[in-house]
Each structure stands twice: as structure tokens, then as C-alpha cells.
N, C-alpha and C. Protein backbone atom coordinates (compact mmCIF):
# COMPACT_ATOMS: atom_id res chain seq x y z
N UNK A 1 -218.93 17.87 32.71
CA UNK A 1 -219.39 17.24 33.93
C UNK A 1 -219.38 15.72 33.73
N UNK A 2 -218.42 15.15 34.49
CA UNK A 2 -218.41 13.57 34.56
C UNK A 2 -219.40 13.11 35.51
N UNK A 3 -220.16 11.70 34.93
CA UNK A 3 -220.85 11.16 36.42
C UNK A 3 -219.60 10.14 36.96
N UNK A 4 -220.45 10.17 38.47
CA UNK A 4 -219.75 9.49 39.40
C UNK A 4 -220.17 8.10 40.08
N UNK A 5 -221.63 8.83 40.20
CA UNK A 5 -222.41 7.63 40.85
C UNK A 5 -223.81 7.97 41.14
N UNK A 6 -224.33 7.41 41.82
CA UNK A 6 -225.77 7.37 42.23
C UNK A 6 -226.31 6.74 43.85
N UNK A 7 -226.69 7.61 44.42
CA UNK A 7 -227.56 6.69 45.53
C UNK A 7 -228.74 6.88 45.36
N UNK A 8 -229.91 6.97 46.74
CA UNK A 8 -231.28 6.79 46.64
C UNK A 8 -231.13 8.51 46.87
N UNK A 9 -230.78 9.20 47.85
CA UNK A 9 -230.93 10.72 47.22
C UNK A 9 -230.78 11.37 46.27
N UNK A 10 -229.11 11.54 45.86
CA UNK A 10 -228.05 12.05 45.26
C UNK A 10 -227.49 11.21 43.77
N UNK A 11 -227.42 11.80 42.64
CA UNK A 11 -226.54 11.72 41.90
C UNK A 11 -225.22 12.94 41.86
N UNK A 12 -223.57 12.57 41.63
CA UNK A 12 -222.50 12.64 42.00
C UNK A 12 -221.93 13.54 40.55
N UNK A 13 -221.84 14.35 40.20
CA UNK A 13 -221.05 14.86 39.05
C UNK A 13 -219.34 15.55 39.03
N UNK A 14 -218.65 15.05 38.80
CA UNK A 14 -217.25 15.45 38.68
C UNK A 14 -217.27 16.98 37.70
N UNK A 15 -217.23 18.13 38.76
CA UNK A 15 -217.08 19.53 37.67
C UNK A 15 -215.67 19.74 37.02
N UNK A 16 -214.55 18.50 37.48
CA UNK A 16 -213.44 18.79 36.69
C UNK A 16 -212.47 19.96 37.16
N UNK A 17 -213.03 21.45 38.65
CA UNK A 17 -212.13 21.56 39.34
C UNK A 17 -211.68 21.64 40.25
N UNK A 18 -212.18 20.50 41.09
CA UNK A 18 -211.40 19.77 42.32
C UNK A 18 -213.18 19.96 43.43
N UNK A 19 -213.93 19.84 42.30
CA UNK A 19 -215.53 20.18 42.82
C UNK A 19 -216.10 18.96 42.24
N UNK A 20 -217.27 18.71 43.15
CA UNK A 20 -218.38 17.64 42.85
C UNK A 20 -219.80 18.59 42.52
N UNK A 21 -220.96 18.36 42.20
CA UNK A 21 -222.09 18.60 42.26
C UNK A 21 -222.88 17.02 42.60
N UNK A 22 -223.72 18.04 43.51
CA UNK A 22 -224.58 16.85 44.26
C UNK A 22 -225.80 17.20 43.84
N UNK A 23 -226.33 16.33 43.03
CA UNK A 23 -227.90 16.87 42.12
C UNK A 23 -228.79 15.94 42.76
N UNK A 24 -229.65 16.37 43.30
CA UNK A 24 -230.74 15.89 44.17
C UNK A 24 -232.02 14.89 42.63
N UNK A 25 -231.58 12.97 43.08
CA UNK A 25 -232.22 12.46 41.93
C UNK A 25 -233.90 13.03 42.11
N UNK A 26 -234.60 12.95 40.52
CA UNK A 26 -236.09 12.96 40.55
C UNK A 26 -236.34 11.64 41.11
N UNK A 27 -238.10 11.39 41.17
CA UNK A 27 -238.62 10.53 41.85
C UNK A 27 -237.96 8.98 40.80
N UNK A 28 -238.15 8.70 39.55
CA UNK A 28 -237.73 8.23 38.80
C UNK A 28 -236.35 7.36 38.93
N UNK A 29 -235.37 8.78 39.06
CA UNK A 29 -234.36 8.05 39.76
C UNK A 29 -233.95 6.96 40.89
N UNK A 30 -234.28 7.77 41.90
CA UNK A 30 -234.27 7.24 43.36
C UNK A 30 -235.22 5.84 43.42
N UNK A 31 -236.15 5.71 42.37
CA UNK A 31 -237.37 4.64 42.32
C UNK A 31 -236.09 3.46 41.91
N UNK A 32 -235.55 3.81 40.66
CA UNK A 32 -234.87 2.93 39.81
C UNK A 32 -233.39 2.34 41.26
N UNK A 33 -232.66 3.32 41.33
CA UNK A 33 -231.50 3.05 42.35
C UNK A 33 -232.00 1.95 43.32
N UNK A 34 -233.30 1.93 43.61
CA UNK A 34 -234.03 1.28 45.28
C UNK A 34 -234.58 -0.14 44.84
N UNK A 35 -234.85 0.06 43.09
CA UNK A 35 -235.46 -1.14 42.75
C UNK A 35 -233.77 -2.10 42.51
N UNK A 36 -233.04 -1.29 42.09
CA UNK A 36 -231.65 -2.24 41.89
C UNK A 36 -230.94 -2.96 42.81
N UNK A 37 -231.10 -1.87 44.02
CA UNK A 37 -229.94 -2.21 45.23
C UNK A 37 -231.01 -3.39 46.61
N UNK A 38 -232.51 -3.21 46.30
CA UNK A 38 -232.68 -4.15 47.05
C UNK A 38 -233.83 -5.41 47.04
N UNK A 39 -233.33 -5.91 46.06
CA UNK A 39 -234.17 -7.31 45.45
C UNK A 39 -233.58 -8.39 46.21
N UNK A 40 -234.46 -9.09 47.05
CA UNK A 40 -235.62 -9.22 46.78
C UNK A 40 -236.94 -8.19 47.71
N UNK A 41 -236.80 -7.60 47.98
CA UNK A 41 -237.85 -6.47 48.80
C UNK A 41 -238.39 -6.80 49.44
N UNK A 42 -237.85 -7.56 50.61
CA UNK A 42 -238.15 -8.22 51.83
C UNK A 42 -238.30 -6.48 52.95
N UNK A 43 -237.19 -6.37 53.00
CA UNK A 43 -237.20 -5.10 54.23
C UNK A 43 -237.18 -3.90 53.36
N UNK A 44 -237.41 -4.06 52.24
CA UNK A 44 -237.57 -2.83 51.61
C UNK A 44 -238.16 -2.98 50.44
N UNK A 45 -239.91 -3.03 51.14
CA UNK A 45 -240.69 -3.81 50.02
C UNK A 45 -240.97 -2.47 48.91
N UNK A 46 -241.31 -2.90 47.79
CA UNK A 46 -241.73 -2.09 46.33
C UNK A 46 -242.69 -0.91 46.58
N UNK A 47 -243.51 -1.56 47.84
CA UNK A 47 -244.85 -0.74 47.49
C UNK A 47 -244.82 0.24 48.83
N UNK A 48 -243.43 0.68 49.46
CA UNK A 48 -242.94 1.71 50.22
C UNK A 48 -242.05 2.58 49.86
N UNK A 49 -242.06 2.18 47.91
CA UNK A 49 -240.67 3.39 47.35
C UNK A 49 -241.68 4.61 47.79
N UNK A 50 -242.41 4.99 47.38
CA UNK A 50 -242.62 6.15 47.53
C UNK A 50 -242.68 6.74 48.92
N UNK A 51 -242.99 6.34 50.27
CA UNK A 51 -242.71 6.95 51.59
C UNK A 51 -240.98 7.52 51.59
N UNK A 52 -240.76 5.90 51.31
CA UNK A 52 -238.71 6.06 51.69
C UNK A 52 -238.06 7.27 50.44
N UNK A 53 -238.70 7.94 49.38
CA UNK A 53 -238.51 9.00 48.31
C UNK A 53 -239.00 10.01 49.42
N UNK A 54 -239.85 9.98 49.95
CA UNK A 54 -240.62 11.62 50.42
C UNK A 54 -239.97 11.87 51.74
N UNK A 55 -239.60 10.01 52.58
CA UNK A 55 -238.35 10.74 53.48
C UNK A 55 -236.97 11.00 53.57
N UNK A 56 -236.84 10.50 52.29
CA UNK A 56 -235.16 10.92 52.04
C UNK A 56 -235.32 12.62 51.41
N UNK A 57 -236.09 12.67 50.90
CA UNK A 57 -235.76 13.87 50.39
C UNK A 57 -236.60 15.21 51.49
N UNK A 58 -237.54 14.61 52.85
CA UNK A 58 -237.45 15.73 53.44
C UNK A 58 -236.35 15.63 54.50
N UNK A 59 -235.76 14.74 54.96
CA UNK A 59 -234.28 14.33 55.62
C UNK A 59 -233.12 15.97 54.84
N UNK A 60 -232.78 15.58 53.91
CA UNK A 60 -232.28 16.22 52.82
C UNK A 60 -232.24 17.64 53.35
N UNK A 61 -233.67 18.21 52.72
CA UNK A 61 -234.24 19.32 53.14
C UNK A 61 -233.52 19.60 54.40
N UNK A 62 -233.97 19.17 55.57
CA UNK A 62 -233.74 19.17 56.47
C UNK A 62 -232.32 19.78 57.26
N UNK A 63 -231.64 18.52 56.52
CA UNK A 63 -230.04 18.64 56.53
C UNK A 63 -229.35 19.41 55.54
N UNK A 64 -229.75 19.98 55.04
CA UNK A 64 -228.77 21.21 54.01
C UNK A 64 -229.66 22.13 54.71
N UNK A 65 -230.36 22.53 55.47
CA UNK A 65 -230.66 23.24 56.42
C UNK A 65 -229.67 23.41 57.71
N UNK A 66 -229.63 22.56 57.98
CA UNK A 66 -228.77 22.54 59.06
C UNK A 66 -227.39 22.89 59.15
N UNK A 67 -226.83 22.57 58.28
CA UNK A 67 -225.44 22.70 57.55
C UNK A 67 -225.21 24.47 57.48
N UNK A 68 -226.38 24.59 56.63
CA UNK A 68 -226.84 26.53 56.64
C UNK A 68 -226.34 27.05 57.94
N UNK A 69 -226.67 26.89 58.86
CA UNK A 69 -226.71 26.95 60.38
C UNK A 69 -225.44 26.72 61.12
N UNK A 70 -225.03 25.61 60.65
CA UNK A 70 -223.79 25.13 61.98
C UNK A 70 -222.59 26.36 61.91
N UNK A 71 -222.14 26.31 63.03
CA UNK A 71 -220.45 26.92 63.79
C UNK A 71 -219.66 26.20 63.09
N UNK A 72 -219.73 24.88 63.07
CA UNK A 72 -218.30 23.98 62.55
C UNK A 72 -217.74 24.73 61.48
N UNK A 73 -216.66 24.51 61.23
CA UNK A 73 -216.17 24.92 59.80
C UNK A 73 -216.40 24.39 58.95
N UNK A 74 -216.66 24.71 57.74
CA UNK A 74 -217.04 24.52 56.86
C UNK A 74 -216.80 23.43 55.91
N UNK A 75 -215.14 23.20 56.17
CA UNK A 75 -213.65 22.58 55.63
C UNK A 75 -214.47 21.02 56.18
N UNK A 76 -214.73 20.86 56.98
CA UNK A 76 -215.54 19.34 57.21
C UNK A 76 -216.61 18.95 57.14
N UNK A 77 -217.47 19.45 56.03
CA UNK A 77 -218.42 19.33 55.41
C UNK A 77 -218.00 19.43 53.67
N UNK A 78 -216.76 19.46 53.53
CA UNK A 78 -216.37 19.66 51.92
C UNK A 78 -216.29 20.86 51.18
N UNK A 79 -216.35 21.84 52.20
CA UNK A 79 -216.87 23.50 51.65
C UNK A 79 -217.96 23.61 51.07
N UNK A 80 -219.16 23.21 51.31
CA UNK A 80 -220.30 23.03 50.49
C UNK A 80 -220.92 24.27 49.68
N UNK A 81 -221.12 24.29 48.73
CA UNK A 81 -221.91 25.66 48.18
C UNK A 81 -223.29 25.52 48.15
N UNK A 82 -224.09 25.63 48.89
CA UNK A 82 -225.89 25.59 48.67
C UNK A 82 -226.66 26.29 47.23
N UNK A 83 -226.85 25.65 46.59
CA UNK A 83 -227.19 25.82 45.26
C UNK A 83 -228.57 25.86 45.56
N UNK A 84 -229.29 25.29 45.81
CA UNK A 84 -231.36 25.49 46.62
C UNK A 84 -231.41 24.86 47.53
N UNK A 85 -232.58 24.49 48.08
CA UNK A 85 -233.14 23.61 49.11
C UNK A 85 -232.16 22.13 49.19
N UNK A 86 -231.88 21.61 47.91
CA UNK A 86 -231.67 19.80 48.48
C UNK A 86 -230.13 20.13 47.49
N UNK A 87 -229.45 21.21 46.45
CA UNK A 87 -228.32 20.56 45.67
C UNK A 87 -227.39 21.31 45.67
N UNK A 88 -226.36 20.82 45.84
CA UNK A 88 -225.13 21.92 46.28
C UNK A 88 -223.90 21.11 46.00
N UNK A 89 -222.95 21.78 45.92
CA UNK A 89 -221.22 21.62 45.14
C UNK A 89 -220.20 21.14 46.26
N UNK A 90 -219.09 20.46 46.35
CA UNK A 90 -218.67 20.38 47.61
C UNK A 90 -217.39 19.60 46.92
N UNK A 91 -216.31 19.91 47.91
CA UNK A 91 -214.62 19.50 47.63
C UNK A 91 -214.88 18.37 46.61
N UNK A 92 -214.00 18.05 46.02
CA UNK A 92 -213.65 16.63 45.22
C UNK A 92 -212.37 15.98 46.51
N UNK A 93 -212.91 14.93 47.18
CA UNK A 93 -211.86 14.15 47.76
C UNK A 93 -212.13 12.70 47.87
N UNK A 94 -210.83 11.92 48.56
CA UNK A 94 -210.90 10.36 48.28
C UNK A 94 -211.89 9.92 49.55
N UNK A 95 -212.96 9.33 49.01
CA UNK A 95 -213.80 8.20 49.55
C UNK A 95 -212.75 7.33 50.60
N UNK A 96 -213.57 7.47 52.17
CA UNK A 96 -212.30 6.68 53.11
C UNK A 96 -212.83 5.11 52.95
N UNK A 97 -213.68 4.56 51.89
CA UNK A 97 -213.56 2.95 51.42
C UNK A 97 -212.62 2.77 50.51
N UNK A 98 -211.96 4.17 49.48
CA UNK A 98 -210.94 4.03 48.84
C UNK A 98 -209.49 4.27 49.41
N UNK A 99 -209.52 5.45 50.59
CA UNK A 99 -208.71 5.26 51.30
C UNK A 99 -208.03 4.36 52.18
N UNK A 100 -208.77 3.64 52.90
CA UNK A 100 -208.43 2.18 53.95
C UNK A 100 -207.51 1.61 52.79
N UNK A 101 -207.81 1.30 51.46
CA UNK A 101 -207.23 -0.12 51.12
C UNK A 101 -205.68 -0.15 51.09
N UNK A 102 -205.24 1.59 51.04
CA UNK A 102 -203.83 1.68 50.84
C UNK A 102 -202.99 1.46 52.38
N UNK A 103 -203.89 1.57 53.75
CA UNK A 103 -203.52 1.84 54.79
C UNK A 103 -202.94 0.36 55.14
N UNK A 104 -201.74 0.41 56.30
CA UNK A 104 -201.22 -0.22 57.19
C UNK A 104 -202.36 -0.54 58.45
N UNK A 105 -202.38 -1.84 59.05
CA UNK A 105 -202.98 -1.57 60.25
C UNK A 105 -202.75 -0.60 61.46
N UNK A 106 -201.64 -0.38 61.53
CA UNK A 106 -201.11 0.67 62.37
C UNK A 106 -201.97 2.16 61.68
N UNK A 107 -202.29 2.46 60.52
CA UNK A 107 -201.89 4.10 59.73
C UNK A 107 -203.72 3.90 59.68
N UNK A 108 -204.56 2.19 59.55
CA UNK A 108 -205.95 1.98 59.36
C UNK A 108 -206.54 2.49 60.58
N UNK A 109 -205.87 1.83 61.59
CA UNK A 109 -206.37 2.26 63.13
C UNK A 109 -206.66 3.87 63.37
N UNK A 110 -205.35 4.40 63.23
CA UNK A 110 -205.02 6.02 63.67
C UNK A 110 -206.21 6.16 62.61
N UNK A 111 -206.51 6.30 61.29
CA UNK A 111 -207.46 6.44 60.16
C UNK A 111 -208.96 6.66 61.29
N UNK A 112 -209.32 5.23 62.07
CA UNK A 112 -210.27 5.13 62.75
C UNK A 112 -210.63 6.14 63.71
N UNK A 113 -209.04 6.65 64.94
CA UNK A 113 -209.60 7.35 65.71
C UNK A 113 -209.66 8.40 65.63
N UNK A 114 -209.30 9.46 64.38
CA UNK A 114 -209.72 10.50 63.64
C UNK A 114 -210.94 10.54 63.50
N UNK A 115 -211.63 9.23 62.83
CA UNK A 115 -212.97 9.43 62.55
C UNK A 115 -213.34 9.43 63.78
N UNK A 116 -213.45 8.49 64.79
CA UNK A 116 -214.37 9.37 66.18
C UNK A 116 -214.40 10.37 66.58
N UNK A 117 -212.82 10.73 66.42
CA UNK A 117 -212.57 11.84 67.37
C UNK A 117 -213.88 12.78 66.65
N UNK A 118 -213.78 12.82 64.74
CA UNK A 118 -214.34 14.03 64.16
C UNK A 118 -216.00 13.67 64.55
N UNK A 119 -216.48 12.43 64.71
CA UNK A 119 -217.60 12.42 64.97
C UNK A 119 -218.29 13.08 66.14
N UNK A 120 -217.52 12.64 67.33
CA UNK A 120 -217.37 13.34 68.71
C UNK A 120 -217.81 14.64 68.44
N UNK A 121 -216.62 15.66 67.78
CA UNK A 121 -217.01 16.56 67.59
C UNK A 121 -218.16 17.04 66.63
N UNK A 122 -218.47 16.28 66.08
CA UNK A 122 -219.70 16.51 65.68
C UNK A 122 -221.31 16.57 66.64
N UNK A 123 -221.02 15.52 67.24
CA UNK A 123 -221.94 15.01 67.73
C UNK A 123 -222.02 16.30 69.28
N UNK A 124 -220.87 16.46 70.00
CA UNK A 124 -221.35 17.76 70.45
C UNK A 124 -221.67 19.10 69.93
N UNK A 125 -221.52 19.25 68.96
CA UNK A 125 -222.41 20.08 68.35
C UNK A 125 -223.66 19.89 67.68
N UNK A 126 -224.28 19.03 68.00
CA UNK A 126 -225.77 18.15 67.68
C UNK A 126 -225.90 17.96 65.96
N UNK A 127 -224.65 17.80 65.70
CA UNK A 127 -225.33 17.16 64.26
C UNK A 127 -224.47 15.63 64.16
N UNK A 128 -225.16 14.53 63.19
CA UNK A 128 -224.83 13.20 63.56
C UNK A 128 -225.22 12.32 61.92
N UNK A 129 -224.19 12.13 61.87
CA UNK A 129 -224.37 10.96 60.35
C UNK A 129 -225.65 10.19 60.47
N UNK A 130 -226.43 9.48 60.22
CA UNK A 130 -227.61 8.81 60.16
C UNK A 130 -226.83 7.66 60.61
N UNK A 131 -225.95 7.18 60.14
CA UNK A 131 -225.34 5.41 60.31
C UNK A 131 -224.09 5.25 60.59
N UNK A 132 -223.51 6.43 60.66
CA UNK A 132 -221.80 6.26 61.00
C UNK A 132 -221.40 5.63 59.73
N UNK A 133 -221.88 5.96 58.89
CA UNK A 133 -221.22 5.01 57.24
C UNK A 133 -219.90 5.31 57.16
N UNK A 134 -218.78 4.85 57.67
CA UNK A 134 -217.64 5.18 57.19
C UNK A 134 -216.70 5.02 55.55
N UNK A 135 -216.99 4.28 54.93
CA UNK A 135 -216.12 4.17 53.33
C UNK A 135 -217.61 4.68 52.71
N UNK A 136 -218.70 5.17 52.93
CA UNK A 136 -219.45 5.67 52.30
C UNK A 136 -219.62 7.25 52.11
N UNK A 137 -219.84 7.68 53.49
CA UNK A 137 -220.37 8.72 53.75
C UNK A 137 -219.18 9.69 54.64
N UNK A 138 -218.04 9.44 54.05
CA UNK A 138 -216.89 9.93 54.92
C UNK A 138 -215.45 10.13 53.56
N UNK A 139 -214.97 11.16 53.75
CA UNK A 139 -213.71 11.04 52.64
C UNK A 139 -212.47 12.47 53.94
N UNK A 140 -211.40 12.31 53.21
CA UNK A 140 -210.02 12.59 53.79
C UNK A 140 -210.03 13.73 52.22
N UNK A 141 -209.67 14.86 52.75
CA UNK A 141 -209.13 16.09 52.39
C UNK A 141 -207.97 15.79 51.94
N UNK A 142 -207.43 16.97 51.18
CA UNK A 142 -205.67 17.14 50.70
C UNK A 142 -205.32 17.58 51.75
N UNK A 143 -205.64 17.90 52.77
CA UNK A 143 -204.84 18.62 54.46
C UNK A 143 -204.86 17.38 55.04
N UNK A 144 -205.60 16.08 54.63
CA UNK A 144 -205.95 15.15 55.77
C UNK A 144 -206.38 14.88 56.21
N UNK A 145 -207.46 15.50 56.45
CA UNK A 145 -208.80 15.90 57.19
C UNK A 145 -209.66 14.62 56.95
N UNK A 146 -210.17 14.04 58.20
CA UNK A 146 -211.63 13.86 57.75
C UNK A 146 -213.21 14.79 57.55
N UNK A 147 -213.64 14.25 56.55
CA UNK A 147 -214.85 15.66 56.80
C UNK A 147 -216.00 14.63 55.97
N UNK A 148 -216.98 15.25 56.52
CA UNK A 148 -218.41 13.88 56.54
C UNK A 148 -218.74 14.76 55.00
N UNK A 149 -218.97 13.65 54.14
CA UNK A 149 -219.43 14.09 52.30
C UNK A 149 -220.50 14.16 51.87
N UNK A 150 -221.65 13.34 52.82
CA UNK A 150 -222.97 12.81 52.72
C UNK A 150 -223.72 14.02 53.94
N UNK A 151 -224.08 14.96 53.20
CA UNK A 151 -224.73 16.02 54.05
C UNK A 151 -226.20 15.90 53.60
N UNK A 152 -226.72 14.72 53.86
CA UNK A 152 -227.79 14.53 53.59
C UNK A 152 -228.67 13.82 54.51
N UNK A 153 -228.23 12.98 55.48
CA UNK A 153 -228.67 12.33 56.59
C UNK A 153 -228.14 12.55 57.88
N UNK A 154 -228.56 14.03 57.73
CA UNK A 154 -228.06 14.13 59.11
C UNK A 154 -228.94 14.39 60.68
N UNK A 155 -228.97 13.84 61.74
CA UNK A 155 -229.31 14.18 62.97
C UNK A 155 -229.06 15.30 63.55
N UNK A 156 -229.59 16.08 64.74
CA UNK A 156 -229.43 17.07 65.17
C UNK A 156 -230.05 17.19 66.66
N UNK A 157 -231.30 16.29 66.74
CA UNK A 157 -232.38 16.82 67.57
C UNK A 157 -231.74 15.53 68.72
N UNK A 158 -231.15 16.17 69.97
CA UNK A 158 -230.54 15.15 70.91
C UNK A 158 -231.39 13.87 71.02
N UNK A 159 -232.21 13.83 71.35
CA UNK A 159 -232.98 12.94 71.68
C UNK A 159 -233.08 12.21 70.53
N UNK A 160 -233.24 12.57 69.07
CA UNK A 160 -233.03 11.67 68.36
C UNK A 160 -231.50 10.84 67.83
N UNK A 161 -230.63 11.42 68.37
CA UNK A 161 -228.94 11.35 68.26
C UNK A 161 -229.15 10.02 69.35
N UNK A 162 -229.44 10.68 70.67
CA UNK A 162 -229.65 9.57 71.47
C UNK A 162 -229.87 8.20 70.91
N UNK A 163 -230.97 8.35 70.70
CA UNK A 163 -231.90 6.97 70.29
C UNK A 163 -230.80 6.50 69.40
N UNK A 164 -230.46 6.76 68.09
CA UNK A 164 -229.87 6.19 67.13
C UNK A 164 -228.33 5.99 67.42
N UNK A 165 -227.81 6.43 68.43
CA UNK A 165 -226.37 6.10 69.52
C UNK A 165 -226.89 4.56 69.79
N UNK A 166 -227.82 4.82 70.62
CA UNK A 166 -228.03 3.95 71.43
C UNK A 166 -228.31 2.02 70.08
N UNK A 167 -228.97 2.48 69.30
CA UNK A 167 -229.04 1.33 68.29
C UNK A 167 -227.66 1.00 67.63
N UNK A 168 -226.40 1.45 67.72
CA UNK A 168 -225.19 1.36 67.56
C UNK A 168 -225.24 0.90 66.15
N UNK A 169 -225.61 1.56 65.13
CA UNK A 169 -225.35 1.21 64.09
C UNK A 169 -224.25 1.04 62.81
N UNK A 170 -222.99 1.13 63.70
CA UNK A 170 -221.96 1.22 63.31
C UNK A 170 -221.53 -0.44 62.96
N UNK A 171 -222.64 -1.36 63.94
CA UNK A 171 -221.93 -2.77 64.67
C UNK A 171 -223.06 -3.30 63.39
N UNK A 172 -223.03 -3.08 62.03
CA UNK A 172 -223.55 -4.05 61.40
C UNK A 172 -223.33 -4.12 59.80
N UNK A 173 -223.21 -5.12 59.57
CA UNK A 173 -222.41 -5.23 57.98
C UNK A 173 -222.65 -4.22 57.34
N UNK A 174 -224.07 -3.16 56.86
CA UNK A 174 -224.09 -2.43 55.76
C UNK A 174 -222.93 -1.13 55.81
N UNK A 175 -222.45 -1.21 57.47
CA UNK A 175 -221.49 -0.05 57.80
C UNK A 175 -220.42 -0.39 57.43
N UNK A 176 -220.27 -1.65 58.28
CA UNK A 176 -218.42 -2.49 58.25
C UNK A 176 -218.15 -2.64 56.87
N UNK A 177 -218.68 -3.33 56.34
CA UNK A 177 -218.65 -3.23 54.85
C UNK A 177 -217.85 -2.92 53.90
N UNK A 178 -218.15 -1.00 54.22
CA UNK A 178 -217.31 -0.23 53.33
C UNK A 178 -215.76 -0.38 53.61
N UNK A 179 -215.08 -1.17 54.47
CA UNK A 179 -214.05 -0.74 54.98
C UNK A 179 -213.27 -1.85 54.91
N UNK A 180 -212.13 -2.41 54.59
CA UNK A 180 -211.38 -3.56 54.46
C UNK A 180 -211.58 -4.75 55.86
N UNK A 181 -211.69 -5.57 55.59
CA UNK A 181 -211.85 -6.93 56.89
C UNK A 181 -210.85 -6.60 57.83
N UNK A 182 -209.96 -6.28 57.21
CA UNK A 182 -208.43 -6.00 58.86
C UNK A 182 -209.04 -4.83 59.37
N UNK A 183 -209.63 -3.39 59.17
CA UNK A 183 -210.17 -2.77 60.38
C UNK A 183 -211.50 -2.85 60.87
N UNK A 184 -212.41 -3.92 60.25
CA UNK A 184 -213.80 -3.78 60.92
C UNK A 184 -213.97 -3.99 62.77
N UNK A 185 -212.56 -5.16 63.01
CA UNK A 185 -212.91 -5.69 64.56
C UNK A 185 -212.46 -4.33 65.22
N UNK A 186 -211.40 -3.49 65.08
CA UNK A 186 -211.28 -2.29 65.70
C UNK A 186 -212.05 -1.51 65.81
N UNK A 187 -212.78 -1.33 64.47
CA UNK A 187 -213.39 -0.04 64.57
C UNK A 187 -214.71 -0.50 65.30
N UNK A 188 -215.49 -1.15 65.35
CA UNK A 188 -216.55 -1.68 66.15
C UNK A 188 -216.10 -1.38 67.57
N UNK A 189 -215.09 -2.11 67.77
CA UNK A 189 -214.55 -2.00 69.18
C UNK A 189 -214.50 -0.69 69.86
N UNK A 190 -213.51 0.45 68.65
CA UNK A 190 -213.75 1.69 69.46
C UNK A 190 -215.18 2.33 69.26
N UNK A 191 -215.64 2.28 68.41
CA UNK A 191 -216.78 2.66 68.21
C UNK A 191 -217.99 2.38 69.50
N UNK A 192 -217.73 1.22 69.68
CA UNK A 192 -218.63 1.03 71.32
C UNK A 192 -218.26 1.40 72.31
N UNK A 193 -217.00 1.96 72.59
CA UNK A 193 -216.41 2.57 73.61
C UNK A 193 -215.84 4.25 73.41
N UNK A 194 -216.30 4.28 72.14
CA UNK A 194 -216.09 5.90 72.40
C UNK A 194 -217.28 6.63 71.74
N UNK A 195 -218.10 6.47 71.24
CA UNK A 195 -219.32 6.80 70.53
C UNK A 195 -220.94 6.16 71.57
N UNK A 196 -220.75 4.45 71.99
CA UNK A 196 -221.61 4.10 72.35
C UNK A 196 -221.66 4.66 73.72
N UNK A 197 -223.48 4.57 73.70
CA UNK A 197 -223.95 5.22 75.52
C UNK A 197 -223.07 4.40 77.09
């Protein structure tokens, strides 16, 4: 088992065949990841690690619940295997922040309206990325596919889909970010016109 990486939920393990394991970090972890990634702890002061630990990980809960549940196929969620409550196995594929860099603007764009389109369809079926993270929380299959990787923040409850539509959080650096400077002005663009209220 190779590591991969780390966020504030999830640590990333490479099983070596064509599988990830997604190991749900202890408190320890997720403390350490939160103290690294946001100094100086202005909007994400020290003495709220522990709320933002108890709601990422009932989020989590939550959403590998949901996943349990959905119609969608499976194939766009990574084939996930539910291992308990918060840790489970899922495709090995390329990260679409590693994908963009090889793309054409022409091949970056089409890249983009895949991802709505798959969000769309997501989103009528009431489940919804937390942030629209695209080079984060999004990777491309060996078929091509987009399929959302981060089954951990997910929405469901309309009214809360609503609300967080409506805050368009697609339109702000921690999203654009992941994604090369030549498609951020597009994807914003469609993103407010095919996602926004």
C-alpha cells in the first residue's frame, strides 16, 4: 500500500490494483492537515479544529450513506466498495487538476461541459459536491468518464443544494485553482449559466 495524500477527512492509499483505499484520518490527523493548510487561522481559527473534525466526519457518515442509496451507477462514483461507516476502496484514476494540464483549449472546454453536464445529472438526482471542486474532487475514468472521487461532501437535501447553488461556489479561487488559468474564465462562465439559479 502506497500513500498518496492527505486531506482534512481522508488519507489516500494506492492498493497497487487499479484501487485506492480511502481511510477515514483519526482526530490527530485531520488536527495536524488543518494546522498545516491554514496558518494564519484567521477563518479557520485553532480553537474550532475540533467542531470542523466532528463535522467533517458526520458529513462523511452521512455521505457514504447516501452513496449506499443512490440509482446512479456506480461507475461515477469510482465503483466504491463500503468497507464501514466513513472507509471504502474506489477506482484508481487521473485527478482532472492532472488532467487539464495536458488539454487543448478546445479538448479543456469540452473537459468542462462534461463536468456540468455530469453534475446536472447529479444534481437531479439530489446529490451535490459541497464546492464543485473540480481538479480536486473530480477525476476521468479509462472509458472517459467523469465521476466525482470525493464521496465525502456530499449534498442531497434540496433545499440545502439550493442554498449552496445559490452561493455559487464554483466563482472563487479555492475552486478555480485546481485547474490551469486558460480554463478558469470558461468554466465560471458556464458554470453560472448552467448550474447557477
Amino acid at each position: 500500500m502506497k500513500f498518496i495524500g492527505r486531506g482534512w477527512q481522508y488519507t489516500v492509499y494506492d492498493l497497487g490494483n487499479g484501487r485506492v483505499l480511502k481511510k477515514y484520518n483519526t482526530r490527530l490527523q485531520a488536527y495536524w492537515i488543518m494546522f498545516k493548510q491554514n496558518f494564519p487561522y484567521i477563518n479557520y481559527p485553532i480553537w474550532k479544529f475540533k467542531d470542523y473534525h466532528a463535522g467533517c466526519k458526520n458529513t462523511a457518515r452521512d455521505s457514504i450513506k447516501k452513496i449506499c442509496e443512490t440509482t446512479i451507477d456506480l461507475k461515477f462514483f469510482g465503483n466504491p466498495k463500503i468497507l464501514n461507516e466513513l472507509d471504502y476502496e474506489q477506482d484508481k484514476v487521473t485527478p482532472l487538476h492532472e488532467y487539464f494540464k495536458g488539454l487543448t483549449q478546445e479538448q479543456g472546454d469540452h473537459a468542462i461541459d462534461a463536468f456540468i453536464e455530469f453534475n446536472q445529472k447529479l444534481i437531479k438526482n439530489r446529490l451535490m459536491d459541497k464546492s464543485f471542486l473540480i481538479g480536486k474532487n473530480y477525476g476521468i475514468n479509462a472509458n472517459g468518464d467523469i465521476i466525482l472521487t470525493d464521496i465525502g461532501e456530499l449534498y442531497s437535501n434540496e433545499e440545502n443544494i439550493k442554498r449552496q447553488i445559490e452561493k455559487k461556489p464554483w466563482d472563487i479561487y479555492y475552486v478555480t485553482s485546481t485547474i490551469p488559468k486558460r480554463f478558469r474564465s470558461y468554466f465560471v462562465r458556464q458554470m453560472n449559466e448552467h448550474i447557477g439559479l
